[in-house]
C-alpha atoms as a PDB file:
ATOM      1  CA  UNK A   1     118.054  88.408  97.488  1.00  0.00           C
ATOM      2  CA  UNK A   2     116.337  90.289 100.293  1.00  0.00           C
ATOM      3  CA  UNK A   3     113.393  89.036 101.435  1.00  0.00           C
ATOM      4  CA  UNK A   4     110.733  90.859 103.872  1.00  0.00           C
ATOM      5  CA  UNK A   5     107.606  89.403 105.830  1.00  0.00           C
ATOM      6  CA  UNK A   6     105.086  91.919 106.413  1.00  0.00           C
ATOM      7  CA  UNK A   7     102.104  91.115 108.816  1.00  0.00           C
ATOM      8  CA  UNK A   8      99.588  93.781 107.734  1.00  0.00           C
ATOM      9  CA  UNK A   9      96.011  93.737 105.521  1.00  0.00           C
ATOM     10  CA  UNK A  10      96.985  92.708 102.073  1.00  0.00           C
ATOM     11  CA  UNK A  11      94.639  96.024 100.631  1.00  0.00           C
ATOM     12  CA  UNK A  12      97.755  98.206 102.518  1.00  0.00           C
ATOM     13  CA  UNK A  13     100.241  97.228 100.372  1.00  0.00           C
ATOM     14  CA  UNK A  14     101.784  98.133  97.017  1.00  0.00           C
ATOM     15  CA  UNK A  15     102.336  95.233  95.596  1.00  0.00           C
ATOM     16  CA  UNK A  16     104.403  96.353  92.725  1.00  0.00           C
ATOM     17  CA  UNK A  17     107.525  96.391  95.678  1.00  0.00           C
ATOM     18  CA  UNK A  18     107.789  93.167  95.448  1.00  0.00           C
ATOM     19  CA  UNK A  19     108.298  89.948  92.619  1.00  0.00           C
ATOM     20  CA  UNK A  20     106.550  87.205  94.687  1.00  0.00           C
ATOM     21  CA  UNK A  21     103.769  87.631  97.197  1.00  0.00           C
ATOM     22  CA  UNK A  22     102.194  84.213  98.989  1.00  0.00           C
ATOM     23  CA  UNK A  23      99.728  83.890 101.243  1.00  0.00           C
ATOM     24  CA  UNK A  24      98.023  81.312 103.019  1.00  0.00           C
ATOM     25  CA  UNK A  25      93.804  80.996 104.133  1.00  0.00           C
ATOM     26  CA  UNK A  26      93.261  84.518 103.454  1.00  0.00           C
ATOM     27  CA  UNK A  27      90.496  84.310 100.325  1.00  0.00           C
ATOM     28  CA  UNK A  28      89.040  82.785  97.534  1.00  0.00           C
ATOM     29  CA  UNK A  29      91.219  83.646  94.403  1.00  0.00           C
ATOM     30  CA  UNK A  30      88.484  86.573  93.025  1.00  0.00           C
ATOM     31  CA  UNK A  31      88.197  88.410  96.669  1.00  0.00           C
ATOM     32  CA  UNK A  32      91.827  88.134  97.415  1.00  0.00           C
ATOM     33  CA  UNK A  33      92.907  89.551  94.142  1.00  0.00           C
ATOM     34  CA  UNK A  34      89.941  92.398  94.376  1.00  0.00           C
ATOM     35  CA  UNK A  35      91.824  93.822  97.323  1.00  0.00           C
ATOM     36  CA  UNK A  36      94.635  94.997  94.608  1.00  0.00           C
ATOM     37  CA  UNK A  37      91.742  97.318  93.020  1.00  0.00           C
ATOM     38  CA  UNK A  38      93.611  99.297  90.172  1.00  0.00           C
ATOM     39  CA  UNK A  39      97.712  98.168  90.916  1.00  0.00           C
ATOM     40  CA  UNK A  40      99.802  96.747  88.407  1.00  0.00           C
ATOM     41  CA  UNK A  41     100.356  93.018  89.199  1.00  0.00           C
ATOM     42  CA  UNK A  42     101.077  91.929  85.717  1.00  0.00           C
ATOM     43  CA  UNK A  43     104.900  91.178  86.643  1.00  0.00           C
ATOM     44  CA  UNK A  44     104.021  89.757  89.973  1.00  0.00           C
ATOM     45  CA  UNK A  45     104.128  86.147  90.910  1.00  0.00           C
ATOM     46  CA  UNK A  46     101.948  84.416  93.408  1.00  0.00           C
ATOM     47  CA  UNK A  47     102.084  81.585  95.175  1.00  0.00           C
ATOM     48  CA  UNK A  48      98.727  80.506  96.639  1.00  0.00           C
ATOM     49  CA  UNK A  49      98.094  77.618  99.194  1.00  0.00           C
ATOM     50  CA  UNK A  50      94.701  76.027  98.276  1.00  0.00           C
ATOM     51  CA  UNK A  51      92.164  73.407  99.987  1.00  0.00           C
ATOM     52  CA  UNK A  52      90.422  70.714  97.973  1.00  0.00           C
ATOM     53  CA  UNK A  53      88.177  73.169  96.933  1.00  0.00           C
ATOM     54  CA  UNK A  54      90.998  74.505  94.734  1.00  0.00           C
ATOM     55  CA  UNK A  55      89.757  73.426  91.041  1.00  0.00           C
ATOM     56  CA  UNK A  56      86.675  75.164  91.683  1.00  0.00           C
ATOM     57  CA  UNK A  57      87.920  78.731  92.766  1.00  0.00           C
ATOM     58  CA  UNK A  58      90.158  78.284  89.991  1.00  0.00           C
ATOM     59  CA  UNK A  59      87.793  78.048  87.870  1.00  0.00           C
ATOM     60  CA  UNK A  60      85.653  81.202  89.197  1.00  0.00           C
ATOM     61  CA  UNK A  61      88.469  83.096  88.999  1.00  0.00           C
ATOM     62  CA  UNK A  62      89.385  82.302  85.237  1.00  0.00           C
ATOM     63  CA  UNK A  63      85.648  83.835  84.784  1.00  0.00           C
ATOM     64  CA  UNK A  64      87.409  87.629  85.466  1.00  0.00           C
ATOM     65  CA  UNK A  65      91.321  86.913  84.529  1.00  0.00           C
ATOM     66  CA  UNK A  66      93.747  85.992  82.696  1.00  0.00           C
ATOM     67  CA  UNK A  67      96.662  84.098  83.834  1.00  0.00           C
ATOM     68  CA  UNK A  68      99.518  81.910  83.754  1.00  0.00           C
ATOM     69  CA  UNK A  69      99.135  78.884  86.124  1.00  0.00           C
ATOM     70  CA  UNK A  70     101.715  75.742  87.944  1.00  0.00           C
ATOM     71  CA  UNK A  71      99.834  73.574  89.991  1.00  0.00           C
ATOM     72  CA  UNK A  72     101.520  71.522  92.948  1.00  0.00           C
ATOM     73  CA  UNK A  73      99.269  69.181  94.637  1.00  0.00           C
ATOM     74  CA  UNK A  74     100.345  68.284  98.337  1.00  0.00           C
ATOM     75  CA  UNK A  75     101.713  64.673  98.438  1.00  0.00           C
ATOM     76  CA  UNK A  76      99.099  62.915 100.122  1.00  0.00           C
ATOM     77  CA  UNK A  77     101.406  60.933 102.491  1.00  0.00           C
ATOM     78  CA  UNK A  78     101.918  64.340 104.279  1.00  0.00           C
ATOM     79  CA  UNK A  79      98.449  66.033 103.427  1.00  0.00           C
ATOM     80  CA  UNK A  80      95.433  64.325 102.997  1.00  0.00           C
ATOM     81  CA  UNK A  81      93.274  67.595 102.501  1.00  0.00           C
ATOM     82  CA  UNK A  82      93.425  67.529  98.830  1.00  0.00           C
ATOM     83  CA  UNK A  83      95.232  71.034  98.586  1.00  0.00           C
ATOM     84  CA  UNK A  84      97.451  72.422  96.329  1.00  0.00           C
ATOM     85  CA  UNK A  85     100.126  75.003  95.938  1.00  0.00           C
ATOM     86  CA  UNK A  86      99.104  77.618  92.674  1.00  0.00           C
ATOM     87  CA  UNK A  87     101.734  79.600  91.058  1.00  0.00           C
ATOM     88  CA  UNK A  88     100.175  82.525  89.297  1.00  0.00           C
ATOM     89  CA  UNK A  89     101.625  85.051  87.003  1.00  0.00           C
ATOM     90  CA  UNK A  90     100.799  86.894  84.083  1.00  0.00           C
ATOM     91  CA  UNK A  91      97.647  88.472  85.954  1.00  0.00           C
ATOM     92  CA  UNK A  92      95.148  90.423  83.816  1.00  0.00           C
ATOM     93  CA  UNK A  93      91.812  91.430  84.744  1.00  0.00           C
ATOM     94  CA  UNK A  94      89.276  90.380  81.738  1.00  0.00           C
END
């Protein structure tokens, strides 16, 4: 499996290149996902690290698409913050 790390603005990139994209403190859900405009990301997966405000965005974001969702809260021995880890596939703008 090849894997490549690219350090530019998320809006430059085709994200149909690639199966999984992460990213970390960039945006809430809806303005992250905005920056993909009209690309395909239907057969994308996307792993999203999340602060305790997490249940909330997610549910903003449910408000404009359709998805397929695995939670993974932090273990709070490590990380107190209340964050989580969000899996998302299946993305479809409503």
């Amino acid at each position: 499996m090849d894997i490549e790390i690219l350090h530019k603005r998320v809006e430059d990139i085709k994200v149909s290149d690639y199966h999984f994209v992460t990213a970390r403190a960039v945006a809430p859900l809806n303005k992250f996902f905005s920056f993909f405009n009209n690309q395909n990301i239907k057969n994308n997966f996307f792993i999203m690290a999340k602060g305790r405000t997490w249940k909330y965005e997610l549910n903003e974001f449910k408000k404009k698409w359709k998805f397929s969702k695995f939670v993974v809260k932090n273990k709070t021995e490590i990380d107190e913050s209340g964050g989580v880890q969000i899996l998302l596939k299946d993305l479809k703008k409503i």
